[in-house]
C-alpha atoms as a PDB file:
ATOM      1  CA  UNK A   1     -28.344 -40.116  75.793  1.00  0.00           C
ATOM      2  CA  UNK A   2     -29.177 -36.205  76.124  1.00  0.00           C
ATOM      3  CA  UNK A   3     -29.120 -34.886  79.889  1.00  0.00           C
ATOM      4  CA  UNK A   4     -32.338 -34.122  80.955  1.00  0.00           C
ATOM      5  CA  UNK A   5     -33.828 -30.844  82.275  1.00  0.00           C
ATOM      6  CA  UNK A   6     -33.800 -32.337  86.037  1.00  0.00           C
ATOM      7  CA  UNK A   7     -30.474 -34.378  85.559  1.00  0.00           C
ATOM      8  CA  UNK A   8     -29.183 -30.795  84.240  1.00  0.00           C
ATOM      9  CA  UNK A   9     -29.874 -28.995  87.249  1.00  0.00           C
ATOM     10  CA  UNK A  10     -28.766 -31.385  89.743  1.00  0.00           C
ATOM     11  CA  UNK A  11     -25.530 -31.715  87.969  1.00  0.00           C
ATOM     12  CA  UNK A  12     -24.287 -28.318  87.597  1.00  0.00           C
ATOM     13  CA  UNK A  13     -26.110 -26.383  90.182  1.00  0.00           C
ATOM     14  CA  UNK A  14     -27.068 -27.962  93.714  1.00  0.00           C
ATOM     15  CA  UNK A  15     -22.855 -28.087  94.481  1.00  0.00           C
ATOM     16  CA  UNK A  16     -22.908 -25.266  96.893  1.00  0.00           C
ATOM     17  CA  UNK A  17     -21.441 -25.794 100.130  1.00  0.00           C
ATOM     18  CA  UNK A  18     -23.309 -22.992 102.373  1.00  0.00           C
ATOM     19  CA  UNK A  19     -26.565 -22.212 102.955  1.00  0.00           C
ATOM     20  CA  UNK A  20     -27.761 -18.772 103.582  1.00  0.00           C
ATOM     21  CA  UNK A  21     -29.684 -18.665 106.910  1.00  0.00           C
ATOM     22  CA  UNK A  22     -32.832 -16.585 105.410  1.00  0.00           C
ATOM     23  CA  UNK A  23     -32.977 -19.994 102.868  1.00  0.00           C
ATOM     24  CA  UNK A  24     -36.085 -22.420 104.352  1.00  0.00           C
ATOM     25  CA  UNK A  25     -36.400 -24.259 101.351  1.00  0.00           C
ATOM     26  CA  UNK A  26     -34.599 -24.781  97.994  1.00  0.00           C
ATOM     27  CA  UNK A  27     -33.973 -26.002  94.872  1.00  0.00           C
ATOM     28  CA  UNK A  28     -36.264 -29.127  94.214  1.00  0.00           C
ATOM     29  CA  UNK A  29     -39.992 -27.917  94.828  1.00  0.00           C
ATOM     30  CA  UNK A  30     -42.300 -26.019  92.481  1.00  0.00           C
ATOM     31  CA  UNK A  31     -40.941 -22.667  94.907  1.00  0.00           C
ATOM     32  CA  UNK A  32     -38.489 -21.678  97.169  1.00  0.00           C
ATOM     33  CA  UNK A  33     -38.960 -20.251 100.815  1.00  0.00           C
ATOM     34  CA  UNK A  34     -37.124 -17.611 102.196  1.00  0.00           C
ATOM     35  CA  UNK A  35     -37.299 -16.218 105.681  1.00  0.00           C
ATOM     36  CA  UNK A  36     -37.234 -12.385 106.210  1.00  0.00           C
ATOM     37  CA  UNK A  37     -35.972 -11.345 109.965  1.00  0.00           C
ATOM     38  CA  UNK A  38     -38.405  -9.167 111.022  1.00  0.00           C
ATOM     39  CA  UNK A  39     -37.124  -5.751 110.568  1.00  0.00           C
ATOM     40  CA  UNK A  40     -36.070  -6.526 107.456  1.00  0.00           C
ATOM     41  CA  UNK A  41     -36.944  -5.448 104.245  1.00  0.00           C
ATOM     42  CA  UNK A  42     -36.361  -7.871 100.743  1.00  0.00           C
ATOM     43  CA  UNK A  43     -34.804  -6.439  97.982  1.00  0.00           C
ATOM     44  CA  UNK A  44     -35.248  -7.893  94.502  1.00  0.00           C
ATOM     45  CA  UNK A  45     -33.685  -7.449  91.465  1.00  0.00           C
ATOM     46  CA  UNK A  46     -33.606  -8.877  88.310  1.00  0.00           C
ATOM     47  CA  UNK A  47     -30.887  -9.062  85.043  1.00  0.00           C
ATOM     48  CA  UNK A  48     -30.947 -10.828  81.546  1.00  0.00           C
ATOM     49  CA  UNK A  49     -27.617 -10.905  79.449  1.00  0.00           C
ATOM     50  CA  UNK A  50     -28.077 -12.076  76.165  1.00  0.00           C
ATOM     51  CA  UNK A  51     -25.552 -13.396  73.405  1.00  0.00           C
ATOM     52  CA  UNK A  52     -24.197 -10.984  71.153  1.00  0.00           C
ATOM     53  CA  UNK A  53     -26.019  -8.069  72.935  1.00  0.00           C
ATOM     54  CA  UNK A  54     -24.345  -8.252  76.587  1.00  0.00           C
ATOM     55  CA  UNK A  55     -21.488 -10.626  75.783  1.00  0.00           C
ATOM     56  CA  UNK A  56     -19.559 -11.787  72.436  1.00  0.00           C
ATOM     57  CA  UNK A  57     -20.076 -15.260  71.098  1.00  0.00           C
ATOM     58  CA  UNK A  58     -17.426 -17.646  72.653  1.00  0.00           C
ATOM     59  CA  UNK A  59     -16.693 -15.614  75.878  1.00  0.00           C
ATOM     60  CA  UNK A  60     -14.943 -17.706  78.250  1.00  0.00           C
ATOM     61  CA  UNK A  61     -17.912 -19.515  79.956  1.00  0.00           C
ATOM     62  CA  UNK A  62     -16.191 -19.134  83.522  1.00  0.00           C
ATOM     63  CA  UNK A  63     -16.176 -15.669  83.468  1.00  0.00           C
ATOM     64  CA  UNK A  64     -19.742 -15.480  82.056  1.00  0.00           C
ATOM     65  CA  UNK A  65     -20.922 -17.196  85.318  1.00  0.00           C
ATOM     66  CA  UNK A  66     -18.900 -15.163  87.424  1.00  0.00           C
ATOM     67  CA  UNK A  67     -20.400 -11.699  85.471  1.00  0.00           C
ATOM     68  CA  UNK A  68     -23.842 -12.911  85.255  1.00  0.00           C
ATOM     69  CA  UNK A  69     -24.065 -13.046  89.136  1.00  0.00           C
ATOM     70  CA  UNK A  70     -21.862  -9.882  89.856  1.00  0.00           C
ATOM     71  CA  UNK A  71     -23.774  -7.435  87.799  1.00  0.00           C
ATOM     72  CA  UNK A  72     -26.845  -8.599  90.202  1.00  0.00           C
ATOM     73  CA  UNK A  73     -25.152  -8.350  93.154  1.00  0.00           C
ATOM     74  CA  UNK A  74     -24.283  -4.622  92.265  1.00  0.00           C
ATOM     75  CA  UNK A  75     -27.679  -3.591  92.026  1.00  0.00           C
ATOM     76  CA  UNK A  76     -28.370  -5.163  95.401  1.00  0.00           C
ATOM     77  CA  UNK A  77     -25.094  -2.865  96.519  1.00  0.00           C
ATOM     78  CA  UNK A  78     -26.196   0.050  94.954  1.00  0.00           C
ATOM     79  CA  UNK A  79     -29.168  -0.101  97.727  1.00  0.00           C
ATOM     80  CA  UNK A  80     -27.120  -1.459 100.019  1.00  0.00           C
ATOM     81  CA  UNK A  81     -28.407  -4.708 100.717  1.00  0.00           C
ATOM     82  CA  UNK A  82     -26.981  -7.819 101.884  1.00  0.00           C
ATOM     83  CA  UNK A  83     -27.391 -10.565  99.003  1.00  0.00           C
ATOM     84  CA  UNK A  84     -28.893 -13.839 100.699  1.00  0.00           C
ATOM     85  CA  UNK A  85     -30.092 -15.586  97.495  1.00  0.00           C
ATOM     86  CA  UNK A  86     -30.563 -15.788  93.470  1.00  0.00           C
ATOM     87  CA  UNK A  87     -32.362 -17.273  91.157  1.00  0.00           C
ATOM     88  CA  UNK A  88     -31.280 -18.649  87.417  1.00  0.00           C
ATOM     89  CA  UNK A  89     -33.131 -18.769  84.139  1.00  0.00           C
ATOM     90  CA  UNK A  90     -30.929 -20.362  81.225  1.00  0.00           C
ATOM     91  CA  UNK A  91     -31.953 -20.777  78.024  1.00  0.00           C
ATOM     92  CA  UNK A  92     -29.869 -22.690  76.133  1.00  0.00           C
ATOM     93  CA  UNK A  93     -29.091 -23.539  72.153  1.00  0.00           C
ATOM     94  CA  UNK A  94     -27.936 -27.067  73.237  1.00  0.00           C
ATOM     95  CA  UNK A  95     -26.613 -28.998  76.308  1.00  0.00           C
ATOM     96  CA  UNK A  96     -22.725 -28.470  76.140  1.00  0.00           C
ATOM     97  CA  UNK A  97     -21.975 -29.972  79.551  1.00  0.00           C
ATOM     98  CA  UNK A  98     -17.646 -28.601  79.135  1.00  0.00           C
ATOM     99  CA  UNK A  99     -19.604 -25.017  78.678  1.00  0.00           C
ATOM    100  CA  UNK A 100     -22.180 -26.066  81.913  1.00  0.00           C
ATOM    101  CA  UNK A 101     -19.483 -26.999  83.991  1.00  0.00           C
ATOM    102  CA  UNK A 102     -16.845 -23.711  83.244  1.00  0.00           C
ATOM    103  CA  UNK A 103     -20.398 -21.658  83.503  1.00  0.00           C
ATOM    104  CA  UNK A 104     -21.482 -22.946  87.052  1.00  0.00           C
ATOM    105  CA  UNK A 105     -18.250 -23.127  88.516  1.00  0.00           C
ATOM    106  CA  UNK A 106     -17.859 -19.340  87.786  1.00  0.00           C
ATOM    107  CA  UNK A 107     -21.421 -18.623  89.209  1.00  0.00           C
ATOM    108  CA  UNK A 108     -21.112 -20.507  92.114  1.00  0.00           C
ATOM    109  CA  UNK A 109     -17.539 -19.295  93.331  1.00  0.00           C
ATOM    110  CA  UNK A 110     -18.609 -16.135  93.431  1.00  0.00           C
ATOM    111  CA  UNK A 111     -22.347 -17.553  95.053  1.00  0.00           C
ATOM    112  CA  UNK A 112     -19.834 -18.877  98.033  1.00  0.00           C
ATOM    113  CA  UNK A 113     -17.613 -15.665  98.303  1.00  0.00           C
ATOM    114  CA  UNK A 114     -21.032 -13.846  99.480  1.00  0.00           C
ATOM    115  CA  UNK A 115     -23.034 -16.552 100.966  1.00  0.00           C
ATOM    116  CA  UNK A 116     -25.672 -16.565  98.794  1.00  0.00           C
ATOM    117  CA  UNK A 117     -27.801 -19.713  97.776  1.00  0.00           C
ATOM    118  CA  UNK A 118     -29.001 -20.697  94.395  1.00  0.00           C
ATOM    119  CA  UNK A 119     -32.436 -21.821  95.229  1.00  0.00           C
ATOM    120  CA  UNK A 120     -34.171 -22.269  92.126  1.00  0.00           C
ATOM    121  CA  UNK A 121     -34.485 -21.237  88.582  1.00  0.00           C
ATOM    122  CA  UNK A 122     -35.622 -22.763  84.994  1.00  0.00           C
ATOM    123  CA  UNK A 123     -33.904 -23.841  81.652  1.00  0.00           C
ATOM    124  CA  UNK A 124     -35.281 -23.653  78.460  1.00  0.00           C
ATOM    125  CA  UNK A 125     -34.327 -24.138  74.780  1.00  0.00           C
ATOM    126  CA  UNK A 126     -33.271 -21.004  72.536  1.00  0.00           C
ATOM    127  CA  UNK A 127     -31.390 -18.266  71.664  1.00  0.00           C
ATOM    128  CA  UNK A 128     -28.095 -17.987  74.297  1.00  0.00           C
ATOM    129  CA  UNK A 129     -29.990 -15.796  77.561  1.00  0.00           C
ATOM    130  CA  UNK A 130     -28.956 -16.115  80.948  1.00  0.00           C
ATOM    131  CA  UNK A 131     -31.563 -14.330  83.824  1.00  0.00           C
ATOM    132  CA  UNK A 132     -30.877 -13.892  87.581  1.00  0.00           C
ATOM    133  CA  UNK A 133     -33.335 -12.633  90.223  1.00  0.00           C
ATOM    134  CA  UNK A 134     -31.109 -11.676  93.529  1.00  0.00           C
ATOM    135  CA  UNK A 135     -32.516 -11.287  96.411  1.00  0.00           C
ATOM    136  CA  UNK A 136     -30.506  -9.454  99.581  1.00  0.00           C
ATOM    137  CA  UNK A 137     -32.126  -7.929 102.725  1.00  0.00           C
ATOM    138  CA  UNK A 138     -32.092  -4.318 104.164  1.00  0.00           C
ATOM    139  CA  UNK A 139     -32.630  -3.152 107.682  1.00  0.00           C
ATOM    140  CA  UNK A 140     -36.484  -1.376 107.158  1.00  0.00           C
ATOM    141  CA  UNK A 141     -35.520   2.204 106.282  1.00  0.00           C
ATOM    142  CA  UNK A 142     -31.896   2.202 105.466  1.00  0.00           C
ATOM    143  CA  UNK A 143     -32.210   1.681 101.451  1.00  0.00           C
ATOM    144  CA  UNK A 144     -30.168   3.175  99.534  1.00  0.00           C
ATOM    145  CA  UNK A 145     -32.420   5.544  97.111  1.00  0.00           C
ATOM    146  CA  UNK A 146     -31.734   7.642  93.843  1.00  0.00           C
ATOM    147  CA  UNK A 147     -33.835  10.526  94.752  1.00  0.00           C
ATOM    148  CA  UNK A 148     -32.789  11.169  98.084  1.00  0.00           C
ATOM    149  CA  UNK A 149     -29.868  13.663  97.376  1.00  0.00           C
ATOM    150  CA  UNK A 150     -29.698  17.353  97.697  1.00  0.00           C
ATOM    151  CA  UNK A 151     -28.027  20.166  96.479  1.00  0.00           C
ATOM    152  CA  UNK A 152     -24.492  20.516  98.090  1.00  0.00           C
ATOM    153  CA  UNK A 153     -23.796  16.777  98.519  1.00  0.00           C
ATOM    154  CA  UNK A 154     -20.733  15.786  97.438  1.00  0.00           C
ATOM    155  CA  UNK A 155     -20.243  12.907  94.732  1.00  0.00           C
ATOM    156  CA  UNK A 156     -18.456   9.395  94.951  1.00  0.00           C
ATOM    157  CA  UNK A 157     -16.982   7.278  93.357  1.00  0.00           C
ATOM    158  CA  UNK A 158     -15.518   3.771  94.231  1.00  0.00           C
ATOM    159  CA  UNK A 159     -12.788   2.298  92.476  1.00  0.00           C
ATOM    160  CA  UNK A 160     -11.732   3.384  88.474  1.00  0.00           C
ATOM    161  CA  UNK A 161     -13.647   4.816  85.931  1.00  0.00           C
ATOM    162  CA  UNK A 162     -13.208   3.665  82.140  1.00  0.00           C
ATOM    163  CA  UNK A 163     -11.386   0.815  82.555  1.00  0.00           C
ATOM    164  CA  UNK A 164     -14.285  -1.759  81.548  1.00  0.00           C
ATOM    165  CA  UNK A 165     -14.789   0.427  78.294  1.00  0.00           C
ATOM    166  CA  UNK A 166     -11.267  -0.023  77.426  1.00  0.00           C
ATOM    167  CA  UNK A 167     -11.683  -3.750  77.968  1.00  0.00           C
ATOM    168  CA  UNK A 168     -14.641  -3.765  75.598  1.00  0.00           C
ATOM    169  CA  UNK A 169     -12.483  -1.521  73.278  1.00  0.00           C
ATOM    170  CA  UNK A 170      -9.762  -4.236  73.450  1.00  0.00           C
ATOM    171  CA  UNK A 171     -12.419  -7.115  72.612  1.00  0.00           C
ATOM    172  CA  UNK A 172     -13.228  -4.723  69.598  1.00  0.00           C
ATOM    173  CA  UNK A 173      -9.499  -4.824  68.316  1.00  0.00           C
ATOM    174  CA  UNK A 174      -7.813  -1.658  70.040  1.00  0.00           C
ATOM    175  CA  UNK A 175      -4.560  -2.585  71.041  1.00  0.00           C
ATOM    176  CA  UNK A 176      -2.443  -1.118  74.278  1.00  0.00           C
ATOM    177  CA  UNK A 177      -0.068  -2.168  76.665  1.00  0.00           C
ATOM    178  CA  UNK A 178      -0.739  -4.847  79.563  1.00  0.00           C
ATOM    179  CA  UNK A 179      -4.721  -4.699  78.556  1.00  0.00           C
ATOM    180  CA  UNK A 180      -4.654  -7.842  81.035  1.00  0.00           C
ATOM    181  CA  UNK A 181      -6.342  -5.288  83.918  1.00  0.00           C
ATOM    182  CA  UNK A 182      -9.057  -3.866  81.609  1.00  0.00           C
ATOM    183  CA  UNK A 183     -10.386  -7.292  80.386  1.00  0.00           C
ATOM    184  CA  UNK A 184     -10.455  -8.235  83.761  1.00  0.00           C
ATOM    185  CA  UNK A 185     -12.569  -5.714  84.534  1.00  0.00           C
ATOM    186  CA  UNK A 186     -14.556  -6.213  81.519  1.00  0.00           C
ATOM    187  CA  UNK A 187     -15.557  -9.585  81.736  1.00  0.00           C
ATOM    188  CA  UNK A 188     -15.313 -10.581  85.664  1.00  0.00           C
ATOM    189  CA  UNK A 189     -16.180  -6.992  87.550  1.00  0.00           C
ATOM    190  CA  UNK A 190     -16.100  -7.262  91.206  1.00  0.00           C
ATOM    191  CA  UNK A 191     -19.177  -6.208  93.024  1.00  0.00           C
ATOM    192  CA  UNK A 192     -19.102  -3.471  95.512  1.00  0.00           C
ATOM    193  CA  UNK A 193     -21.044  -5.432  98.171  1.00  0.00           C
ATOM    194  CA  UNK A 194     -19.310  -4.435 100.980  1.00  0.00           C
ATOM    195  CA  UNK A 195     -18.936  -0.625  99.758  1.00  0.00           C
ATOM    196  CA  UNK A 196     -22.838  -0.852  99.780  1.00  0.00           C
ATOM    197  CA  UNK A 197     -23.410  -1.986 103.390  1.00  0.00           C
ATOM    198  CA  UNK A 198     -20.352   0.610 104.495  1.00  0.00           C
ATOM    199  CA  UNK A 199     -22.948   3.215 103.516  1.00  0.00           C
ATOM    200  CA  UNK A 200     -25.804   2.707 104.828  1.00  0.00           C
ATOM    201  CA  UNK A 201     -27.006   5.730 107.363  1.00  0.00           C
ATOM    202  CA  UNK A 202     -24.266   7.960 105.202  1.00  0.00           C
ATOM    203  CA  UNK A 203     -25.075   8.248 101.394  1.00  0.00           C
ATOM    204  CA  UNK A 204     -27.856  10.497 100.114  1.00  0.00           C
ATOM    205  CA  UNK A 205     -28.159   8.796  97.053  1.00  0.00           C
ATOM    206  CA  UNK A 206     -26.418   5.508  95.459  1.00  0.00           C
ATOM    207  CA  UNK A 207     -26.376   3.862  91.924  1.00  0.00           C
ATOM    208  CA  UNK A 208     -24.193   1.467  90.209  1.00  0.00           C
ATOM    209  CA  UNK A 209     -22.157   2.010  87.073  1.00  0.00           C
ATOM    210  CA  UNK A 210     -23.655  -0.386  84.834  1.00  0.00           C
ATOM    211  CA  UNK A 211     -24.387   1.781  81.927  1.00  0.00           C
ATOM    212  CA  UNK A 212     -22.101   4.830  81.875  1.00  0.00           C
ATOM    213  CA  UNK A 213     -21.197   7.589  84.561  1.00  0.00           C
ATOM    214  CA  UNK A 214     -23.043   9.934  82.957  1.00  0.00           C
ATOM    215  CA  UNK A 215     -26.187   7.487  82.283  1.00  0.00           C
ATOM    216  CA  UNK A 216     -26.708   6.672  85.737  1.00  0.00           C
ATOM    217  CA  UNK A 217     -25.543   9.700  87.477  1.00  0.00           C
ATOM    218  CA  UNK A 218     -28.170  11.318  85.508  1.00  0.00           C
ATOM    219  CA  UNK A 219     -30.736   8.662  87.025  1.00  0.00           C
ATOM    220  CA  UNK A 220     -30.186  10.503  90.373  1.00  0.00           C
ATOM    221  CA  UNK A 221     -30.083  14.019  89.426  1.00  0.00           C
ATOM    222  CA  UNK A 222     -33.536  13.230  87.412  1.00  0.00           C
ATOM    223  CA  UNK A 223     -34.937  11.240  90.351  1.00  0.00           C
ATOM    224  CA  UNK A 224     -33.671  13.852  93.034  1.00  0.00           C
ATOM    225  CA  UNK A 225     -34.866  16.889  90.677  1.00  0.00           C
ATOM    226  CA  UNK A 226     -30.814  18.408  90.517  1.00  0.00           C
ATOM    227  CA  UNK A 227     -28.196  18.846  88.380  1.00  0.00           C
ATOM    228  CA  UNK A 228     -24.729  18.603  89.106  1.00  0.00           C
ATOM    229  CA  UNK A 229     -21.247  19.274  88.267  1.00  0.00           C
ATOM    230  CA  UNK A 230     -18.266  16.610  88.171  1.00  0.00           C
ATOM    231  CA  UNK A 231     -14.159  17.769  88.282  1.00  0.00           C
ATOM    232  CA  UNK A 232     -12.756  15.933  85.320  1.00  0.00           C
ATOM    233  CA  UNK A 233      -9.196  16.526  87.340  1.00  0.00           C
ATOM    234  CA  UNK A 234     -10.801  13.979  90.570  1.00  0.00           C
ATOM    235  CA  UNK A 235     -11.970  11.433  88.236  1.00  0.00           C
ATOM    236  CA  UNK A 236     -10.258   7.973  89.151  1.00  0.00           C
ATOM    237  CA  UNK A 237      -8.533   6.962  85.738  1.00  0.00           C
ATOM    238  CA  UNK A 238      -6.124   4.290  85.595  1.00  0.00           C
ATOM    239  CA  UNK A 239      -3.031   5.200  83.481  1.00  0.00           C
ATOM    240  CA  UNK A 240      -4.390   2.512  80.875  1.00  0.00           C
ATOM    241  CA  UNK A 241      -7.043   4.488  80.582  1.00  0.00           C
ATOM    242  CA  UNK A 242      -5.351   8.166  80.616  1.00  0.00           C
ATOM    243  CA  UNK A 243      -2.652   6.116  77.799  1.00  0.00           C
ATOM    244  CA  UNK A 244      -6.174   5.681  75.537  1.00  0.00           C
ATOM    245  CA  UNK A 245      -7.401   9.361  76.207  1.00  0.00           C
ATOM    246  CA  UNK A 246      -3.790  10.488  75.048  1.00  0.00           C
ATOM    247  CA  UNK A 247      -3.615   8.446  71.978  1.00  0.00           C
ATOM    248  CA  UNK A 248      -7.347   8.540  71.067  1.00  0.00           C
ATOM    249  CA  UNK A 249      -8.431  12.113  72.052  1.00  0.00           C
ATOM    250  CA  UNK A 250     -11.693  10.095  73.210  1.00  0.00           C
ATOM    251  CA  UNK A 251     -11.953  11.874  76.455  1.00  0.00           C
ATOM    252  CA  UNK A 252     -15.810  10.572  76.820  1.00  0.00           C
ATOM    253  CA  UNK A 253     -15.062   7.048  76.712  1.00  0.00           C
ATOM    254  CA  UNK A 254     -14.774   6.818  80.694  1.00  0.00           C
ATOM    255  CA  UNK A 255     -17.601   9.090  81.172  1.00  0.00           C
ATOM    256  CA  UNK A 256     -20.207   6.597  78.568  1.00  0.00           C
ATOM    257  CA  UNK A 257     -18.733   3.380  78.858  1.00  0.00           C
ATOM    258  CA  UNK A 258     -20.534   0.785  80.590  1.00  0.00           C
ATOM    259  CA  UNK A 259     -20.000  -1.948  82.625  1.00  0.00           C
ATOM    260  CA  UNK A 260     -17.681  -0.458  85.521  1.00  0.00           C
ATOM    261  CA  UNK A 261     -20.413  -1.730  87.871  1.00  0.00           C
ATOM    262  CA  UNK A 262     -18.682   0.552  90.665  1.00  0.00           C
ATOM    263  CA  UNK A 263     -21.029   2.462  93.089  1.00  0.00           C
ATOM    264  CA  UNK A 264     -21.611   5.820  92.192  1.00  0.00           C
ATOM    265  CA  UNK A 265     -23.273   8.127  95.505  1.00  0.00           C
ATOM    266  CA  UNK A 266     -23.535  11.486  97.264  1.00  0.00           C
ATOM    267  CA  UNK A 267     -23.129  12.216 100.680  1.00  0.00           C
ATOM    268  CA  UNK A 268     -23.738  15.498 102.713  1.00  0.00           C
ATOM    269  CA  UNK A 269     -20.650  17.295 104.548  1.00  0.00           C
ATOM    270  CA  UNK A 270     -21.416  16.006 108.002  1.00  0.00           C
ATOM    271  CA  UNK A 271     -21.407  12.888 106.944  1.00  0.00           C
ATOM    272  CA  UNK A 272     -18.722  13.041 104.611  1.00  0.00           C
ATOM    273  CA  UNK A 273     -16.067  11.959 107.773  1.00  0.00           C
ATOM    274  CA  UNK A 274     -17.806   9.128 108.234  1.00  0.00           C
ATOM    275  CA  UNK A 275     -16.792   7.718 105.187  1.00  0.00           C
ATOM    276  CA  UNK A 276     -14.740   4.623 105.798  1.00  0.00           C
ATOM    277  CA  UNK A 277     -14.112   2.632 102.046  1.00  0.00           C
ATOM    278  CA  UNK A 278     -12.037   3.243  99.387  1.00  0.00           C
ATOM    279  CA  UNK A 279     -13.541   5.860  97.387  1.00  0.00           C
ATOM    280  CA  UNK A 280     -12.918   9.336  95.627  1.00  0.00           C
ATOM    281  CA  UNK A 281     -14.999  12.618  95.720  1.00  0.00           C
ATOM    282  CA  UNK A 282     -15.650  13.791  91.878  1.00  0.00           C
ATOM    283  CA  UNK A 283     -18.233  16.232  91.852  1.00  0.00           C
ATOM    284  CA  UNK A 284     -20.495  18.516  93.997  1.00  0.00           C
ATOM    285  CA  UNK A 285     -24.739  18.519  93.268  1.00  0.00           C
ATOM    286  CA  UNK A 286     -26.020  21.113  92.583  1.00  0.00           C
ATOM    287  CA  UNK A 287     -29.897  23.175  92.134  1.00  0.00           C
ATOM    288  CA  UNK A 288     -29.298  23.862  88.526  1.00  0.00           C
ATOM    289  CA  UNK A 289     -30.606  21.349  86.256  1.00  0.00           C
ATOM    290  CA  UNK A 290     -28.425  19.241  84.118  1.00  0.00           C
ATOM    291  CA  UNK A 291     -25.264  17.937  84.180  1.00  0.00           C
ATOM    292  CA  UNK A 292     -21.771  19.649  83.588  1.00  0.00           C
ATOM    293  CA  UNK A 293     -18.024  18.960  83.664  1.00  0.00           C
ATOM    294  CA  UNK A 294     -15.589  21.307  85.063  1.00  0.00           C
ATOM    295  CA  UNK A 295     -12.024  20.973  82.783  1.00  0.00           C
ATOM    296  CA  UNK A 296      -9.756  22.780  84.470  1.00  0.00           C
ATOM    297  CA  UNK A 297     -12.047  25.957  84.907  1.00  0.00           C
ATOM    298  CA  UNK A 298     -13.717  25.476  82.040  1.00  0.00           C
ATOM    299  CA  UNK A 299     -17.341  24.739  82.630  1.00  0.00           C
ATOM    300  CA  UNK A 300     -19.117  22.960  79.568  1.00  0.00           C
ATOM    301  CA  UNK A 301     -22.335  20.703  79.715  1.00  0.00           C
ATOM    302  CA  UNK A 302     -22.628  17.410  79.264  1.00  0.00           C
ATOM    303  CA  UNK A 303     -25.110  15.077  77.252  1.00  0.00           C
ATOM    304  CA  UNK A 304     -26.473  12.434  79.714  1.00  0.00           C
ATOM    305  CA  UNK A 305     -25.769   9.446  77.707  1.00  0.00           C
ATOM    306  CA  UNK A 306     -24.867   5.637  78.095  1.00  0.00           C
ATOM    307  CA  UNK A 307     -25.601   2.300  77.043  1.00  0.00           C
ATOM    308  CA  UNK A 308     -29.722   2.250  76.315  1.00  0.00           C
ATOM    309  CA  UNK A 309     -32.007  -1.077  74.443  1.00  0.00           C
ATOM    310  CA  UNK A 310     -34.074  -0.290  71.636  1.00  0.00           C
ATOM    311  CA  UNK A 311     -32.081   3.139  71.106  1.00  0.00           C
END
């Protein structure tokens, strides 16, 4: 007999173990309740990933889960909120419960690792597409913002730059050494959660790298009405990555790719010693308009471009 809808749900996704304290009621009414500490501001985002636009036909199903939920939780870092609970909308081409139970268990490790509840969601028939709402909570005033910087900040980076790209490139049939790192990377990104609190009261400005350095840097410098200039000598490449520039000549590739989902911010000079995660400084805003890339003296300007729908 086919699962049902309801059986479906029960089954695969009311296993969680904690229970976020903001959580009043879950999964199993027409809503959810969630309390918000006064003080507090709610933060809501909201990501669909589709088959064979976001992720390749017959990706490993555990590290879907585990993807889907990360790239929300990045864009609740990239403001620097603390995530407290999500939502999920599958549709599905049929009820494969191996596939359900790989997907879920990927979603809801990484649901545990933060704390954060699955209270409620739908399912549907169709086309492969997965949809989380998140939900994390800010103190009132502390967001972090994309038009908040100025010239003279510097620029940050957390972790490596590229290395997601050159997963994708590997999925596409490039072939290197040890690629192990850059799948990784590709298909199960850490979040930079706790990068995001750490900067609260320091960054300027904050944005994740979901769609390309250049892509989302360029959100800011829009948003914040700058330009900027990045050292292509401080960028944080991984020798995979510098191995791919060498044999390629595609020096772009780190600066385009997608899916990185590291925080990219600015912070002013005072502040700049406060600075207490792993990061690297990569660039400098400035009043000029645009953005540019200094090669070892040599100044050149550089097309703000990324991943983009309907392009």
């Amino acid at each position: 007999m086919p699962i049902s809808e309801f059986a479906l749900i029960q089954r695969f996704f009311t296993q969680q173990k904690v229970k976020n304290s903001s959580t009043r009621l879950s999964i199993g009414d027409d809503c959810a309740l969630l309390s918000i500490p006064e003080g507090y501001e709610l933060a809501v985002t909201t990501d669909t990933m589709v088959e064979n636009v976001h992720f390749f036909a017959g990706v490993n199903p555990e590290q879907l889960g585990h993807k889907l939920l990360a790239v929300n939780l990045s864009d609740l870092a990239a403001i620097g909120a603390k995530p407290v609970s999500v939502t999920l909308a599958l549709t599905l081409p049929a009820v494969n419960e191996n596939w359900l139970t790989d997907f879920s268990k990927g979603f809801l490790a990484l649901a545990e690792r933060y704390s954060v509840d699955l209270i409620g969601g739908d399912t549907t028939s169709g086309p492969l597409t997965l949809t989380v709402q998140a939900m994390g909570l800010i103190p009132t005033g502390q967001a972090l913002l994309r038009s908040t910087t100025r010239p003279g900040d510097f620029i940050y980076l957390t972790g490596c730059l590229g290395d997601a790209g050159l997963g994708l490139k590997i999925e596409q049939g490039y072939c290197c050494a040890n690629p192990e790192t850059a799948l990784k990377r590709f298909n199960q990104p850490d979040p930079r959660v706790d990068a995001g609190l750490a900067l609260r009261g320091i960054a300027s400005a904050c944005i994740d790298v979901s769609d390309g350095l250049t892509s989302d840097l360029g959100h800011i410098l829009e948003q914040s009405r700058v330009g900027a200039c990045l050292d292509w000598n401080a960028l944080p490449l991984s020798d995979a990555v510098l191995a791919y520039i060498k044999e390629t000549n595609d020096w772009s590739m780190p600066l385009v790719a997608g899916d990185d989902y590291e925080l990219c911010f600015t912070v002013n000079s005072e502040k700049a010693v406060k600075l207490a995660i792993d990061c690297r400084k990569i660039g400098v805003i400035e009043s000029e308009p645009g953005l540019r890339l200094n090669k070892s003296g040599n100044i050149q300007p550089l097309k703000v471009k990324g991943f983009e729908h309907f392009s």
